[in-house]
C-alpha atoms as a PDB file:
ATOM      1  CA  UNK A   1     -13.998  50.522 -22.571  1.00  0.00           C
ATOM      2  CA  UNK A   2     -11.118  50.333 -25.324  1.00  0.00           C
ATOM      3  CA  UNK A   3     -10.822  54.419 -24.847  1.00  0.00           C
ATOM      4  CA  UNK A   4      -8.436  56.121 -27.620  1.00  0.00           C
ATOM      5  CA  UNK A   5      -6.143  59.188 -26.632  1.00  0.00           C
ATOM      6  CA  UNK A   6      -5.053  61.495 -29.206  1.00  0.00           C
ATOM      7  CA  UNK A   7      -3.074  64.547 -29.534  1.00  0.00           C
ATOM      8  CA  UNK A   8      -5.543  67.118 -31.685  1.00  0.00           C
ATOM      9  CA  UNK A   9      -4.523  69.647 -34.357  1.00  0.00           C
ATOM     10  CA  UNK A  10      -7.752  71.987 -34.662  1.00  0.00           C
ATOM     11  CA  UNK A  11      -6.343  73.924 -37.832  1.00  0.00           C
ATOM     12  CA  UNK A  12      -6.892  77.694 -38.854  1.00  0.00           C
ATOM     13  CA  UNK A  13     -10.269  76.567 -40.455  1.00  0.00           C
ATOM     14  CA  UNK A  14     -11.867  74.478 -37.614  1.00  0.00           C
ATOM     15  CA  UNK A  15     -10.703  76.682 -34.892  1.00  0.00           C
ATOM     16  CA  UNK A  16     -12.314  80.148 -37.058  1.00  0.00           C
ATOM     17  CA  UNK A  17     -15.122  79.578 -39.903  1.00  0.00           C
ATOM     18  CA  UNK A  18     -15.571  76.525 -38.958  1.00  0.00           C
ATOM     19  CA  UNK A  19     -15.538  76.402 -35.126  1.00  0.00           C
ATOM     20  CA  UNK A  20     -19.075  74.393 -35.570  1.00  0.00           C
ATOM     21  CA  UNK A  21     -17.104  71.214 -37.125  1.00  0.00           C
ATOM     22  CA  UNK A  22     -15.120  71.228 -34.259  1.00  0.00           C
ATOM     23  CA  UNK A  23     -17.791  71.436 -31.918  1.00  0.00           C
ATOM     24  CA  UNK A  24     -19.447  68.496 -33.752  1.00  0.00           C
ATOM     25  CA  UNK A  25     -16.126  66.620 -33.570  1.00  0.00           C
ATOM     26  CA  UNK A  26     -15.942  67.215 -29.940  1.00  0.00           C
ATOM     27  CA  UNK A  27     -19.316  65.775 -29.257  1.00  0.00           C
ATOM     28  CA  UNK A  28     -19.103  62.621 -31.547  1.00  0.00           C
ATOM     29  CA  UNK A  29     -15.135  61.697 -29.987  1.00  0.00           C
ATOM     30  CA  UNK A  30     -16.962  62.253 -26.826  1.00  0.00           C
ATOM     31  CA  UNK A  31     -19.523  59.856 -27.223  1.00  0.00           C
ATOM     32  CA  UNK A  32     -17.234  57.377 -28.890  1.00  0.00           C
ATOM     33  CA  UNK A  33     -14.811  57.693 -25.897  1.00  0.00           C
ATOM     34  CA  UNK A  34     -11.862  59.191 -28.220  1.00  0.00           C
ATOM     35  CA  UNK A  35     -10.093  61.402 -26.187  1.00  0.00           C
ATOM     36  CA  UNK A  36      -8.576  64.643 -27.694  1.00  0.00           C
ATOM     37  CA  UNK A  37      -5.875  66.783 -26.557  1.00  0.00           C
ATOM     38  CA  UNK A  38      -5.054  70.053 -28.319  1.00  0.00           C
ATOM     39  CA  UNK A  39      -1.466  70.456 -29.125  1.00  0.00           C
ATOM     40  CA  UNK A  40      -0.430  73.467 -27.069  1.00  0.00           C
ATOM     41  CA  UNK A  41       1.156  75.410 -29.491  1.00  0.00           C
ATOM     42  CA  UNK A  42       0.018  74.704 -33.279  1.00  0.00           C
ATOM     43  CA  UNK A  43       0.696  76.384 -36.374  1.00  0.00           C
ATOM     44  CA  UNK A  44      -0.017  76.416 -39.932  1.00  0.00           C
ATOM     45  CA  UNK A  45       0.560  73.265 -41.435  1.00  0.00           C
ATOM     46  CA  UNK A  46       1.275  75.021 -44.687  1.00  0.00           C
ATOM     47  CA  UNK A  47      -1.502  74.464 -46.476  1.00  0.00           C
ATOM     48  CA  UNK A  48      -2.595  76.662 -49.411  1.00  0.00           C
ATOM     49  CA  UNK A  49       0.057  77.915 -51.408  1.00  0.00           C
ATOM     50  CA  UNK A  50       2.873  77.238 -49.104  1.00  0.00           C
ATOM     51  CA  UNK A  51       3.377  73.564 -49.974  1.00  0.00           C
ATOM     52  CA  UNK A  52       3.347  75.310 -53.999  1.00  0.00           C
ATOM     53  CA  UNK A  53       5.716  78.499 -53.788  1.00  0.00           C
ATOM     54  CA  UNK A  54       8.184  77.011 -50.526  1.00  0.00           C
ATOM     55  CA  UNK A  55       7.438  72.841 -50.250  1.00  0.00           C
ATOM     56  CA  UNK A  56      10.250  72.638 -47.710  1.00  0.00           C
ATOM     57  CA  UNK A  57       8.663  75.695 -45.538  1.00  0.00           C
ATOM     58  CA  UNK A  58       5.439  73.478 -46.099  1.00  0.00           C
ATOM     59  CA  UNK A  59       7.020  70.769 -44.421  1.00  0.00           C
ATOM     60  CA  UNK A  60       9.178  72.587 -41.621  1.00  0.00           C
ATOM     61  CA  UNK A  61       5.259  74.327 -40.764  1.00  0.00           C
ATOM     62  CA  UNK A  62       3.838  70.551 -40.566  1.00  0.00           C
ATOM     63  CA  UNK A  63       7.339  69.157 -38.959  1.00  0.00           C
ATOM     64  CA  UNK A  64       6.666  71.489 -35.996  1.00  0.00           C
ATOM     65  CA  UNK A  65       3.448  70.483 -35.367  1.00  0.00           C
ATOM     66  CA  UNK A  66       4.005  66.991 -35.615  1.00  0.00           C
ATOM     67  CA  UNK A  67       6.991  67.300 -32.986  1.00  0.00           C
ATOM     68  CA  UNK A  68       4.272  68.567 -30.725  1.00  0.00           C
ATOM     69  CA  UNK A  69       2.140  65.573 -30.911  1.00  0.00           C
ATOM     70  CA  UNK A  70       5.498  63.429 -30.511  1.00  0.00           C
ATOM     71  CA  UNK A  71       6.507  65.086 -27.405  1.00  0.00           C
ATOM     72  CA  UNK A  72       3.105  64.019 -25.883  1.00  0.00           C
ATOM     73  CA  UNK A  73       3.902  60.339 -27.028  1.00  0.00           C
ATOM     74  CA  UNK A  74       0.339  60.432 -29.063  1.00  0.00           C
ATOM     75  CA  UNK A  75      -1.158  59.658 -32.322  1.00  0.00           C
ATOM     76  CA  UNK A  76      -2.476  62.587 -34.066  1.00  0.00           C
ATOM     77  CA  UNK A  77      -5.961  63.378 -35.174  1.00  0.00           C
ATOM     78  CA  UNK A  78      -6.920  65.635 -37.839  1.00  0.00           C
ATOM     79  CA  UNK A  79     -10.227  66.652 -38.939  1.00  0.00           C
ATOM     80  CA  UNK A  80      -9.600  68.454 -41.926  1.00  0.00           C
ATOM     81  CA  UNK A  81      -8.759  67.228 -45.042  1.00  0.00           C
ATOM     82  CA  UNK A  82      -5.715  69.525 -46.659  1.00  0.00           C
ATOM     83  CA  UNK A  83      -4.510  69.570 -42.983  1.00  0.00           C
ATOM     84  CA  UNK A  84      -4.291  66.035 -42.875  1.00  0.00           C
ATOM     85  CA  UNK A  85      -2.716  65.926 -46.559  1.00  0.00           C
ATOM     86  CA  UNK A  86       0.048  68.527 -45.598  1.00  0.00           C
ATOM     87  CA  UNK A  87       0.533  66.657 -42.203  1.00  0.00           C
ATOM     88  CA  UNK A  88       0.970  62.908 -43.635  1.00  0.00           C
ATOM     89  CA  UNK A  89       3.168  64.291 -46.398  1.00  0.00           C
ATOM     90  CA  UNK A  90       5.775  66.047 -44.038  1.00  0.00           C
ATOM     91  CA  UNK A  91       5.702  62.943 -41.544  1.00  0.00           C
ATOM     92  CA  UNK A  92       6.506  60.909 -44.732  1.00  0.00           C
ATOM     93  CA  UNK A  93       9.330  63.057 -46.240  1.00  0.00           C
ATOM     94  CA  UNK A  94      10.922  63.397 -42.855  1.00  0.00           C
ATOM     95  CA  UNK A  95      11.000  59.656 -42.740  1.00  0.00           C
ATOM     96  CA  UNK A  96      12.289  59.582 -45.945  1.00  0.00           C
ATOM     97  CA  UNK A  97      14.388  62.461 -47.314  1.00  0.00           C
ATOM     98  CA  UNK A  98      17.486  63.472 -46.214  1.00  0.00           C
ATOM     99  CA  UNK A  99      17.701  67.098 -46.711  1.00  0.00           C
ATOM    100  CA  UNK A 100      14.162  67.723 -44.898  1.00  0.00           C
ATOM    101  CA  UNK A 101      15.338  65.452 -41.683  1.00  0.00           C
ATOM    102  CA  UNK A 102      18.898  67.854 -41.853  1.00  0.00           C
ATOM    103  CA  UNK A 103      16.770  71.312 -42.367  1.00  0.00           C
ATOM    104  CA  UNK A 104      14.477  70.338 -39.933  1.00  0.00           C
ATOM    105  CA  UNK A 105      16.769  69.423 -36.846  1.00  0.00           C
ATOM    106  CA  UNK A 106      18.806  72.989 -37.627  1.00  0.00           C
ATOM    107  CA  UNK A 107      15.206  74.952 -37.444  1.00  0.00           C
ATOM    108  CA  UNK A 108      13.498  73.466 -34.857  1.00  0.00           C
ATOM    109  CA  UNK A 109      16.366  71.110 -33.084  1.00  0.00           C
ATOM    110  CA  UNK A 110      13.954  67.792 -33.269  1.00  0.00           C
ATOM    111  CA  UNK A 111      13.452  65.150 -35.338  1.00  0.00           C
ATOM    112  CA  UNK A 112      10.915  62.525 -35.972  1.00  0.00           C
ATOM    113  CA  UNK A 113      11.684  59.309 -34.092  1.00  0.00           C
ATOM    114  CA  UNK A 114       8.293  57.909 -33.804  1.00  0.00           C
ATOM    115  CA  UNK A 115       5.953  55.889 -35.687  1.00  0.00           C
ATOM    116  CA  UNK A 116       3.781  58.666 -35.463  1.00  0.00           C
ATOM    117  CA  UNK A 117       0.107  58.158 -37.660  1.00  0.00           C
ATOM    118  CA  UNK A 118      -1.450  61.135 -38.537  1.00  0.00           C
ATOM    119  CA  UNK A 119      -5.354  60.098 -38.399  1.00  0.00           C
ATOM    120  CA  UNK A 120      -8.321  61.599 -40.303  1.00  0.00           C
ATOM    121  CA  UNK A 121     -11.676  61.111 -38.098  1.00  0.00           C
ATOM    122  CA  UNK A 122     -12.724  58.567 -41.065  1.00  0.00           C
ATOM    123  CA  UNK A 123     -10.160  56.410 -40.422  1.00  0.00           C
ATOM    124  CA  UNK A 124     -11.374  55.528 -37.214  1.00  0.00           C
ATOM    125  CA  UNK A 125     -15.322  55.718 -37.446  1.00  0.00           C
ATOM    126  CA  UNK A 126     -16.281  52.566 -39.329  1.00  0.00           C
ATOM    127  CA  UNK A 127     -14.945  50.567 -37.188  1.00  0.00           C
ATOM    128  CA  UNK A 128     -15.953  52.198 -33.624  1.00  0.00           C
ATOM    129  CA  UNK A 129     -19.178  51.885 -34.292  1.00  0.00           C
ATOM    130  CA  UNK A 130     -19.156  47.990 -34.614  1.00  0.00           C
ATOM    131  CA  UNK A 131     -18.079  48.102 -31.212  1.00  0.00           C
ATOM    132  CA  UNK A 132     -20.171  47.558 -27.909  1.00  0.00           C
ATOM    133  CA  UNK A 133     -21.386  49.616 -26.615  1.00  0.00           C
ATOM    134  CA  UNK A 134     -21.493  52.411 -29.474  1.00  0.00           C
ATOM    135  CA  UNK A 135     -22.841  50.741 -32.098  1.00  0.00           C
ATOM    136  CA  UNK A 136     -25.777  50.980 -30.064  1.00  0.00           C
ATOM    137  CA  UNK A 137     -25.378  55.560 -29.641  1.00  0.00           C
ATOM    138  CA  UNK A 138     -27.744  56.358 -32.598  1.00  0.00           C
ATOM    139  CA  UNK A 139     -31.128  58.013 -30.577  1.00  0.00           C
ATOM    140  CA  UNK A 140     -31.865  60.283 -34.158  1.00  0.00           C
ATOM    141  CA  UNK A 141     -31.826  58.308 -36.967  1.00  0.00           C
ATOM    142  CA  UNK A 142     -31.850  60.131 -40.668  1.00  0.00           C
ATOM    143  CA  UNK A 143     -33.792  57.676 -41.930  1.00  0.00           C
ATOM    144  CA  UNK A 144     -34.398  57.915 -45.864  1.00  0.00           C
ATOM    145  CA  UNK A 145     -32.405  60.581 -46.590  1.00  0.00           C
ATOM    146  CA  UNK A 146     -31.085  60.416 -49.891  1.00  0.00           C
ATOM    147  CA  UNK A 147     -27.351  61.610 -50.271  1.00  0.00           C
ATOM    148  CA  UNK A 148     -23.940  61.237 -51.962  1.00  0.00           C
ATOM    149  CA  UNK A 149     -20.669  60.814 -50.292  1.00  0.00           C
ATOM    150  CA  UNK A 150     -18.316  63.287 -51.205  1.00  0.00           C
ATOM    151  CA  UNK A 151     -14.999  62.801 -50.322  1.00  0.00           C
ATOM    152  CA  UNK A 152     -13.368  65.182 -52.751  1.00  0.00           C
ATOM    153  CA  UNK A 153      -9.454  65.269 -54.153  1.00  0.00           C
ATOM    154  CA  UNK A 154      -7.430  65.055 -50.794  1.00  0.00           C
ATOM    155  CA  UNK A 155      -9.391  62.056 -48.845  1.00  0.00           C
ATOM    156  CA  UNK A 156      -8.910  59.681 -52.167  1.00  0.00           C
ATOM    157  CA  UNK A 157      -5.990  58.492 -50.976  1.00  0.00           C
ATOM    158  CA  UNK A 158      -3.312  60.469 -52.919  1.00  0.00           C
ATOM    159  CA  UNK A 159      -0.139  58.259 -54.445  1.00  0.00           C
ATOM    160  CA  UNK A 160       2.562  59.428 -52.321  1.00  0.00           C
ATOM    161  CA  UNK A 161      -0.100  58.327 -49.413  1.00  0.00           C
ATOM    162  CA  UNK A 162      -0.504  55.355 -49.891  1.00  0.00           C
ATOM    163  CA  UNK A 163       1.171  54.299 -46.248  1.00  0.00           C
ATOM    164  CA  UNK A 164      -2.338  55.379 -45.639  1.00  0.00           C
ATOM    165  CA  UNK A 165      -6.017  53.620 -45.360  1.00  0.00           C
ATOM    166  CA  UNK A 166      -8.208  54.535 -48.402  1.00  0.00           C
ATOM    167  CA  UNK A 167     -11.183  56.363 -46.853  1.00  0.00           C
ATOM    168  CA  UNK A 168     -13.767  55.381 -49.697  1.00  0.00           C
ATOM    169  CA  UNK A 169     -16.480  53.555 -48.166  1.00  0.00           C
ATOM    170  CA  UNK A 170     -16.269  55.237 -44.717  1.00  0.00           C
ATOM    171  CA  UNK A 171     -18.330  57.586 -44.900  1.00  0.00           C
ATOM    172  CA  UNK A 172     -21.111  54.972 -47.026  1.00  0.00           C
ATOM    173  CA  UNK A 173     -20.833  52.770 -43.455  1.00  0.00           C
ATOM    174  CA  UNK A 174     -21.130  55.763 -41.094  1.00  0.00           C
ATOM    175  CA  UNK A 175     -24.201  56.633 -43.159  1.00  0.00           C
ATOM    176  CA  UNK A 176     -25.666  53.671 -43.055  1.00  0.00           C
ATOM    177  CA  UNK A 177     -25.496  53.783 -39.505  1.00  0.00           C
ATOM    178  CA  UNK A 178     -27.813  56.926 -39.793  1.00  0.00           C
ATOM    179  CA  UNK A 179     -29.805  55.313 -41.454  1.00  0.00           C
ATOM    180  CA  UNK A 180     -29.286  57.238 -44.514  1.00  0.00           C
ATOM    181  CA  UNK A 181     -29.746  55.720 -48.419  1.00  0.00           C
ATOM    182  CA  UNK A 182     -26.935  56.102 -50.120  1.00  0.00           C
ATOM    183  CA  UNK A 183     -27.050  56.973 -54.124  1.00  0.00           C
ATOM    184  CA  UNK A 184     -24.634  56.299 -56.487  1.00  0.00           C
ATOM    185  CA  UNK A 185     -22.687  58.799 -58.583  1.00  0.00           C
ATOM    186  CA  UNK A 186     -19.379  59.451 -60.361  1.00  0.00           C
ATOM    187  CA  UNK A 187     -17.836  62.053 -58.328  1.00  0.00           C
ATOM    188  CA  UNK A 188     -17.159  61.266 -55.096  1.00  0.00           C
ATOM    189  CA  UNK A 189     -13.220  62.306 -55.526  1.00  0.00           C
ATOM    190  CA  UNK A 190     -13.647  64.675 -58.122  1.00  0.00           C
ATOM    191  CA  UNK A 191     -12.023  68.148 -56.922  1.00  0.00           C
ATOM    192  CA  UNK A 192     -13.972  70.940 -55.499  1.00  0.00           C
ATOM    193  CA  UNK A 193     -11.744  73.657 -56.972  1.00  0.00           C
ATOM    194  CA  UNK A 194      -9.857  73.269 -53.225  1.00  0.00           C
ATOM    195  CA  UNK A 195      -7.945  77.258 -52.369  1.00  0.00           C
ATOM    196  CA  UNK A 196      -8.296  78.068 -56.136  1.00  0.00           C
ATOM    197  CA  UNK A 197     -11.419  79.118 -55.232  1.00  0.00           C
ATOM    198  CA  UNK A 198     -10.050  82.150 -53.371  1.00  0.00           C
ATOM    199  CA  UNK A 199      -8.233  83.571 -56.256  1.00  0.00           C
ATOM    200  CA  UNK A 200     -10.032  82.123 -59.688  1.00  0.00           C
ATOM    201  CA  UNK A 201     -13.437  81.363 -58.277  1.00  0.00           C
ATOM    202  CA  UNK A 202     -14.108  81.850 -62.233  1.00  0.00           C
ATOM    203  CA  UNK A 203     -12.416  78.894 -62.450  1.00  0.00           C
ATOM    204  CA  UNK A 204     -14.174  76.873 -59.467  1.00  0.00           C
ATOM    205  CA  UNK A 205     -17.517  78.032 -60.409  1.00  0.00           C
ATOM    206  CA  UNK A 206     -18.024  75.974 -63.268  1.00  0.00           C
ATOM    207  CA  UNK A 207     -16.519  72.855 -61.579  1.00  0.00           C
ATOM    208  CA  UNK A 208     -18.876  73.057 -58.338  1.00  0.00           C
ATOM    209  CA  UNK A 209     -21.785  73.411 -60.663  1.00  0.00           C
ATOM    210  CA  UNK A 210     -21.036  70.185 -62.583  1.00  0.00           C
ATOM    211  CA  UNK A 211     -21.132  68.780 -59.258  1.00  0.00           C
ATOM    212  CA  UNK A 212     -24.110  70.001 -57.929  1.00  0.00           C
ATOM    213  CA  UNK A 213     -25.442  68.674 -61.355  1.00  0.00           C
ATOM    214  CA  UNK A 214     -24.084  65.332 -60.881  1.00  0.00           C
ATOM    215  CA  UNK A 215     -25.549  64.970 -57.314  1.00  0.00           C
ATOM    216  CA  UNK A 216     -28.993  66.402 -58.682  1.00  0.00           C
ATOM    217  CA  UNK A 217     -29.523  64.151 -61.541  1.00  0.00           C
ATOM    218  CA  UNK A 218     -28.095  60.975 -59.254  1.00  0.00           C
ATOM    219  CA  UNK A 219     -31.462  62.231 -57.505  1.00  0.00           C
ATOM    220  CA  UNK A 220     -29.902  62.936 -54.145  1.00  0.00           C
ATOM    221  CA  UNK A 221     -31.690  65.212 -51.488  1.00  0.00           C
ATOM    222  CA  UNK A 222     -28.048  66.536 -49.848  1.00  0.00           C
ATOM    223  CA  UNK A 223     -24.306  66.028 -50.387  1.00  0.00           C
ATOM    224  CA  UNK A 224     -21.905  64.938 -47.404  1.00  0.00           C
ATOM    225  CA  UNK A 225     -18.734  65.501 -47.242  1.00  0.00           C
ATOM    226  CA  UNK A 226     -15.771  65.209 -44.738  1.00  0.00           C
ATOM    227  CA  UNK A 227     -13.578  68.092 -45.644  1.00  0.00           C
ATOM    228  CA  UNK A 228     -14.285  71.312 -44.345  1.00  0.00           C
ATOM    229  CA  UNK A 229     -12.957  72.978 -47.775  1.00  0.00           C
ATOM    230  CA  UNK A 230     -14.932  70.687 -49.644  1.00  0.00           C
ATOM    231  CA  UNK A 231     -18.156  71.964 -47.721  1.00  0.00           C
ATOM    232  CA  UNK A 232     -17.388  75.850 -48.318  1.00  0.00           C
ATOM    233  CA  UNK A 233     -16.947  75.575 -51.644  1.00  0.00           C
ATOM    234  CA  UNK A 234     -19.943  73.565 -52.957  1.00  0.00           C
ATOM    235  CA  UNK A 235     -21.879  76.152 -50.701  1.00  0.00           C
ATOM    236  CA  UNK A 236     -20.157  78.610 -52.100  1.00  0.00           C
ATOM    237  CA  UNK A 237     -19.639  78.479 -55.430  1.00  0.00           C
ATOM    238  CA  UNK A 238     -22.853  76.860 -56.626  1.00  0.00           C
ATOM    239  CA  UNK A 239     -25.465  78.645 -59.085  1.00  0.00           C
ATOM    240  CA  UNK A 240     -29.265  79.560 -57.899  1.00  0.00           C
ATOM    241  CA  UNK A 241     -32.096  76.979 -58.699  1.00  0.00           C
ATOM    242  CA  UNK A 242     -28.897  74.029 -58.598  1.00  0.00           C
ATOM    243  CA  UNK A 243     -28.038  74.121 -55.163  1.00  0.00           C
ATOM    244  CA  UNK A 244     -28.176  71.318 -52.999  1.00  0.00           C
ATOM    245  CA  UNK A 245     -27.694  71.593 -49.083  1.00  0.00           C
ATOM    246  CA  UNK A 246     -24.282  70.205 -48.086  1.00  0.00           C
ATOM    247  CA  UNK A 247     -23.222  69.006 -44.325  1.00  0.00           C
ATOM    248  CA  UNK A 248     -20.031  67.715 -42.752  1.00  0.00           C
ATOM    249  CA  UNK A 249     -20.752  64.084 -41.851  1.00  0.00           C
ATOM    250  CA  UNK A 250     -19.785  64.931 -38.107  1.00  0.00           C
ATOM    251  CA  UNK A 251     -22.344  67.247 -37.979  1.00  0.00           C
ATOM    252  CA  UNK A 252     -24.558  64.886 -39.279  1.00  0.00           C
ATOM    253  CA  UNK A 253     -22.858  62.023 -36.584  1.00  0.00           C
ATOM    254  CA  UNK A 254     -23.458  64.586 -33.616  1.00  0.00           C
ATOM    255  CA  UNK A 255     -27.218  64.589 -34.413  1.00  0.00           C
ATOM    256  CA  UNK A 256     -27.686  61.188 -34.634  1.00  0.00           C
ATOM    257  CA  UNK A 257     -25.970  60.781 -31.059  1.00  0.00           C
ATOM    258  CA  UNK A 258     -28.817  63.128 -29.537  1.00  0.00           C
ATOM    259  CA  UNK A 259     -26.882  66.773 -29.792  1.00  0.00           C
ATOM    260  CA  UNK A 260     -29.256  69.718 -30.102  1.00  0.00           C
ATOM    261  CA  UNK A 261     -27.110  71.657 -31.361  1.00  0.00           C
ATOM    262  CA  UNK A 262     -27.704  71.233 -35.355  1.00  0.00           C
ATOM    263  CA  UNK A 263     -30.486  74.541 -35.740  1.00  0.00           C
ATOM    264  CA  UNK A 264     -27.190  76.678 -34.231  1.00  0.00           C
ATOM    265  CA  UNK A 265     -24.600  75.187 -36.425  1.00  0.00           C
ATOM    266  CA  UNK A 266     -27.896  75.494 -39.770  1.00  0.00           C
ATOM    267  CA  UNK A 267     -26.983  79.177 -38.843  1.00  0.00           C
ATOM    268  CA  UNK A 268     -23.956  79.127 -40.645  1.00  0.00           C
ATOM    269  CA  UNK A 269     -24.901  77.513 -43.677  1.00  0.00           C
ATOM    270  CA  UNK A 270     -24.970  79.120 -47.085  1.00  0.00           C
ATOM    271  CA  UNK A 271     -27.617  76.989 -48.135  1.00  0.00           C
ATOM    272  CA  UNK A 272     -30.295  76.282 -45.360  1.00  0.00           C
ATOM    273  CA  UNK A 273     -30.738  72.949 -44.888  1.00  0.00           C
ATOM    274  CA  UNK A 274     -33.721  73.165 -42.606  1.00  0.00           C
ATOM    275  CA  UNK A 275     -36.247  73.212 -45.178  1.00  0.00           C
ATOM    276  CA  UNK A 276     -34.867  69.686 -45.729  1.00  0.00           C
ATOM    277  CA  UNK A 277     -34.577  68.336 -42.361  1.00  0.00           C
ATOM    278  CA  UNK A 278     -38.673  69.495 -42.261  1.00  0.00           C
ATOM    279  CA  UNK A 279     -40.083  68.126 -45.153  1.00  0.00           C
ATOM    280  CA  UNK A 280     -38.247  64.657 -43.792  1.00  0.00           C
ATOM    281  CA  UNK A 281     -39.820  65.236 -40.590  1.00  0.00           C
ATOM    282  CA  UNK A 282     -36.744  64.538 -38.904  1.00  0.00           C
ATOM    283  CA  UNK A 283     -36.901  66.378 -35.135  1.00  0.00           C
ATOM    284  CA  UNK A 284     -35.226  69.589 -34.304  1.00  0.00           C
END
């Protein structure tokens, strides 16, 4: 088997609020034979408003995780989005500027020597699953479920990113995997409001609802999404009566690989999804 072996950054979301995802992630690597190892010492990739108020903090945060994952001679996976933003950006200024290759070797003595990629999990999942034998993994299908992809701001392949794969589509393939019908909509890459949410969520409000709108009137049953943030804030910040339930697509992935794990991880949902996983019938 063509087995992968990547060095893992879990992130302060995935390895607190959203220690589910990483479960999920976990499951579906393990069944793909991607192997993960945790860097040993991670940080803050300066995410938020670090990159905003101190961009070259931002980057020495990112820089010293990404020395981690070079000192262990791996690629590095990422599962959530604004990690993986803050991540590729640092690996490209270090590659690139001057000053943040200088600051960085006085802070933290290192310096980036490798052609080190910083993956998202959607970079790699299309194509796994055309491969023997895991194209053939899928024992739960979600047949006829009715969604839209949403990949949301940071996975739409930014401009100083473009060293990087565009992700639209990936999830569309995984889905169809699933079984799943995809529906199409506007809004895929629209933003979700991202950490404004925290301090105007009179601001995000308003923009979660127009997507929740958007996905309602495009007549999907569920939104799917691949960022964490993404997730938590169209849970969040959507209105009563125009709510839609919204999943990770690894959660989604784990299911469809046989985990029984998905009524635990409903738990934590701010809008229940069961009630839609029983009117499709689909087992639990």
């Amino acid at each position: 088997m063509n087995r992968i072996n990547l060095a893992y950054y879990p992130g302060c979301t995935l390895s607190s609020t959203a220690r589910e995802i990483d479960e999920a992630l976990h499951q579906v690597c393990n069944r793909l034979d991607i192997s993960l190892s945790a860097l040993p010492d991670w940080n803050c990739c300066g995410s938020s408003s670090i990159h905003a108020v101190r961009p070259q903090l931002a980057v020495s945060l990112a820089a010293r995780n990404l020395f981690q994952a070079q000192s262990m001679s791996q690629d590095l996976m990422v599962m959530c989005a604004g990690c993986a933003n803050r991540l590729r950006v640092a690996s490209n200024q270090l590659r690139s500027d001057d000053t943040s290759r200088r600051v960085n070797r006085e802070i933290l003595e290192d310096s980036l020597e490798q052609d080190l990629r910083v993956h998202h999990l959607m970079d790699l999942l299309p194509g796994r699953l055309n491969e023997k034998p895991y194209r053939d993994a899928l024992q739960q299908p979600l047949t006829g479920l009715r969604y839209v992809p949403y990949y949301g701001c940071l996975l739409a392949a930014p401009p100083e990113l473009k060293n990087y794969p565009a992700l639209h589509g990936s999830m569309e393939s995984v889905m169809r995997w699933l079984g799943a019908e995809t529906l199409k909509w506007g809004y895929q890459a629209k933003c979700c409001g991202a950490f404004l949410s925290v301090a105007r969520p009179d601001i995000v409000a308003p923009m979660v609802v127009d997507i929740m709108d958007k996905a309602i009137s495009a007549g999907a049953e569920c939104v799917v999404t691949a960022c964490t943030m993404c997730q938590l804030n169209l849970e969040l910040r959507s209105s009563a009566g125009k709510r839609l339930p919204v999943f990770s697509i690894v959660e989604l992935m784990a299911y469809g690989m046989g985990s029984a794990d998905l009524p635990r991880w409903f738990k934590k949902h701010l809008i229940d999804p069961l009630p839609l996983f029983k009117n499709k019938r689909f087992a639990l």
